[in-house]
PDB file of N, CA and C in Angstrom:
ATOM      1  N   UNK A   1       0.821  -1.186   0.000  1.00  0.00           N
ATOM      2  CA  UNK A   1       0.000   0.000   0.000  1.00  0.00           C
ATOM      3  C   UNK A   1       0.869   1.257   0.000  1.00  0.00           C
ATOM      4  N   UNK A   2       2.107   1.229   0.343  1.00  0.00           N
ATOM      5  CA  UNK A   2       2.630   2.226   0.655  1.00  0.00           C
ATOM      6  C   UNK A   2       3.576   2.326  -0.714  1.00  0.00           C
ATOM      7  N   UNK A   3       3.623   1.582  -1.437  1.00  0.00           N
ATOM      8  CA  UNK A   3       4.089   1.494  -2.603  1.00  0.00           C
ATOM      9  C   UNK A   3       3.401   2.213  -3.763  1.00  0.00           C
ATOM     10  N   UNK A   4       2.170   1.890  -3.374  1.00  0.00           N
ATOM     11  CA  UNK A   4       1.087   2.631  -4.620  1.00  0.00           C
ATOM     12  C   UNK A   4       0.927   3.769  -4.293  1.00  0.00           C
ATOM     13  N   UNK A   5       0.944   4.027  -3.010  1.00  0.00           N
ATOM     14  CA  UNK A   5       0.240   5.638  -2.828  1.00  0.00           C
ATOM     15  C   UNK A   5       2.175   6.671  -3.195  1.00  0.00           C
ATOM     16  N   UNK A   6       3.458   6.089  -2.784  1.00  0.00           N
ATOM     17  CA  UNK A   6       4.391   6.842  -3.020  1.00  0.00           C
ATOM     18  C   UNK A   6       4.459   7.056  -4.735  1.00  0.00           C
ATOM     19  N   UNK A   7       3.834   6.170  -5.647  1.00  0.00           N
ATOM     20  CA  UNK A   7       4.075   6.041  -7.091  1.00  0.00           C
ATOM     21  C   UNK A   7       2.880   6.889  -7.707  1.00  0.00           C
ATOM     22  N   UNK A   8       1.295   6.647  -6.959  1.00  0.00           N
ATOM     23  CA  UNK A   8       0.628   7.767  -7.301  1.00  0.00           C
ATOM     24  C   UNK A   8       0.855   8.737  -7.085  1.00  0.00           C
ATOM     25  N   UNK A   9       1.129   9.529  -6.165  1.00  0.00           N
ATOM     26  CA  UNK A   9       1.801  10.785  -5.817  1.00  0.00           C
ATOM     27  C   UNK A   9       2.751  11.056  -6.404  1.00  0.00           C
ATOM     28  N   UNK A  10       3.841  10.448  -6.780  1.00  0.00           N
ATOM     29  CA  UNK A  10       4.651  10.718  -7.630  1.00  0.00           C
ATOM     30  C   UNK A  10       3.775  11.145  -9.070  1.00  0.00           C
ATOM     31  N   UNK A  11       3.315  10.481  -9.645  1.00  0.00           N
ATOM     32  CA  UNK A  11       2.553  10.268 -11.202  1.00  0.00           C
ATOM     33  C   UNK A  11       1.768  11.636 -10.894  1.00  0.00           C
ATOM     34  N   UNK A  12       0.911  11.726  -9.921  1.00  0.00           N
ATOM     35  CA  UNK A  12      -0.392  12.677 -10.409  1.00  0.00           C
ATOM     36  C   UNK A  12       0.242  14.071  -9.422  1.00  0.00           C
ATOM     37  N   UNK A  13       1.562  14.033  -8.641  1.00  0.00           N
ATOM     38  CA  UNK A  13       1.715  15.333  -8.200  1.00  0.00           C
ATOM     39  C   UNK A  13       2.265  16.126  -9.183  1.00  0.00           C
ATOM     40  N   UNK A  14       1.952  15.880 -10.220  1.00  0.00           N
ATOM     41  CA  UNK A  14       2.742  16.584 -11.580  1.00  0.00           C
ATOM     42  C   UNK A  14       1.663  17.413 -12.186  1.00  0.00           C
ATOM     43  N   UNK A  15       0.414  16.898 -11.531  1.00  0.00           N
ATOM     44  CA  UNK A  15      -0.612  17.588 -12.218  1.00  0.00           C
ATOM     45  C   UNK A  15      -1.456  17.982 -11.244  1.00  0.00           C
ATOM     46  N   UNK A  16      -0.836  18.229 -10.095  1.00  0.00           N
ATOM     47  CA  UNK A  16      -1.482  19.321  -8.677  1.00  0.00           C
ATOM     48  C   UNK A  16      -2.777  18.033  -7.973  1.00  0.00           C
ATOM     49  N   UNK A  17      -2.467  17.223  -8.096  1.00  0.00           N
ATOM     50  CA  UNK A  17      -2.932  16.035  -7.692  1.00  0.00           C
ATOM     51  C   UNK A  17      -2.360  15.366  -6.152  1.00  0.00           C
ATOM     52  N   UNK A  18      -3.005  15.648  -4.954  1.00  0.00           N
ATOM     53  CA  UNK A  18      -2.517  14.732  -3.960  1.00  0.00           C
ATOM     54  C   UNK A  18      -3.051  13.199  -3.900  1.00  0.00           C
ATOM     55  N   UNK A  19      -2.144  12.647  -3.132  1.00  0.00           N
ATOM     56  CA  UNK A  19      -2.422  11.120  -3.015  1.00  0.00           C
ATOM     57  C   UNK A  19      -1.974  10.975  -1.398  1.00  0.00           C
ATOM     58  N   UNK A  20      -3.253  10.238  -0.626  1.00  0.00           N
ATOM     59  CA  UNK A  20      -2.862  10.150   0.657  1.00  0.00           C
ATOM     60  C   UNK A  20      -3.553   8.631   0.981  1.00  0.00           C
ATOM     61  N   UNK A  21      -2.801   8.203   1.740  1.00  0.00           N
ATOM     62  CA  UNK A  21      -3.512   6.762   2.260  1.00  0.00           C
ATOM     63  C   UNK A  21      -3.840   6.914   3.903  1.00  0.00           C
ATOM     64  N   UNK A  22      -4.729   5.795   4.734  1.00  0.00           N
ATOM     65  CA  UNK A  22      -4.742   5.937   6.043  1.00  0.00           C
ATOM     66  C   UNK A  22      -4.125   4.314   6.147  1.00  0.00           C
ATOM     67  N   UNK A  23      -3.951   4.268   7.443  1.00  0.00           N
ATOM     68  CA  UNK A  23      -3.423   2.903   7.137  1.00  0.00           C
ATOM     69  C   UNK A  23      -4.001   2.696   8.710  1.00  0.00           C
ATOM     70  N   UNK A  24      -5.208   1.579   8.957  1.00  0.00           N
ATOM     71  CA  UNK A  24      -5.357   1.152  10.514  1.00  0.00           C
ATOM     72  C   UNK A  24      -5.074   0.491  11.258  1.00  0.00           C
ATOM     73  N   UNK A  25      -4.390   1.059  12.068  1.00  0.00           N
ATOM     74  CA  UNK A  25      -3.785  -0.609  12.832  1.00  0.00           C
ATOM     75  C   UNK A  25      -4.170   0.099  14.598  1.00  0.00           C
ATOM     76  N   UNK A  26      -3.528  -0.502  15.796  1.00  0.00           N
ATOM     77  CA  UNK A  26      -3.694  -0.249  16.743  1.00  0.00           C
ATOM     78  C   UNK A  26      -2.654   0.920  17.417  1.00  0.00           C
ATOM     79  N   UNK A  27      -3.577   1.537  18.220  1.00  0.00           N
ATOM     80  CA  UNK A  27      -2.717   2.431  19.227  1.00  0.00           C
ATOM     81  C   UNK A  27      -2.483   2.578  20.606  1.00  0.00           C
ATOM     82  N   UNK A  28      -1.184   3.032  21.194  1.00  0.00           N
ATOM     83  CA  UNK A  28      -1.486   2.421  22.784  1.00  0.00           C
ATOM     84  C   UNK A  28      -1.373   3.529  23.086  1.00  0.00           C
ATOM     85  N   UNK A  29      -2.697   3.794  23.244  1.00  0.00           N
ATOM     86  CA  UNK A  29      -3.194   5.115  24.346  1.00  0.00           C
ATOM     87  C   UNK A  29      -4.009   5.004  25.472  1.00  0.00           C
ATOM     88  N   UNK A  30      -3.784   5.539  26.861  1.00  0.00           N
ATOM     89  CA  UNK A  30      -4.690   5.573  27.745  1.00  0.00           C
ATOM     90  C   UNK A  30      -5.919   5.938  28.095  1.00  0.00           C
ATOM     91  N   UNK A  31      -6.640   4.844  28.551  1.00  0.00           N
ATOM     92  CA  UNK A  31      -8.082   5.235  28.684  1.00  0.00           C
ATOM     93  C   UNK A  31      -8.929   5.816  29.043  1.00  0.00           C
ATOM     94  N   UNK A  32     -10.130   6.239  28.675  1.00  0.00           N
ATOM     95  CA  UNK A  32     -10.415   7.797  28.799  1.00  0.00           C
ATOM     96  C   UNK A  32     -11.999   7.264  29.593  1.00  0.00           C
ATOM     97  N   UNK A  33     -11.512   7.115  30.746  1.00  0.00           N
ATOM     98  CA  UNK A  33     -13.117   6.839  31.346  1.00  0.00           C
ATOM     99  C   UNK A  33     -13.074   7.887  32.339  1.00  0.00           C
TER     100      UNK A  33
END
């Protein structure tokens, strides 16, 4: 994934085009009770 979005961005930032990905995984943050 991180392959396609650095090669789209490359390709379409030529033509004022951004390319952004999210990517989800886990986070260790404290809990908010």
């Amino acid at each position: 994934m991180k392959g396609l979005t650095r090669v789209g961005a490359i390709e379409y930032g030529r033509r004022g085009i951004r390319v952004n990905a999210i990517s989800p995984g886990a986070v260790d943050t404290p809990n908010v009770c």
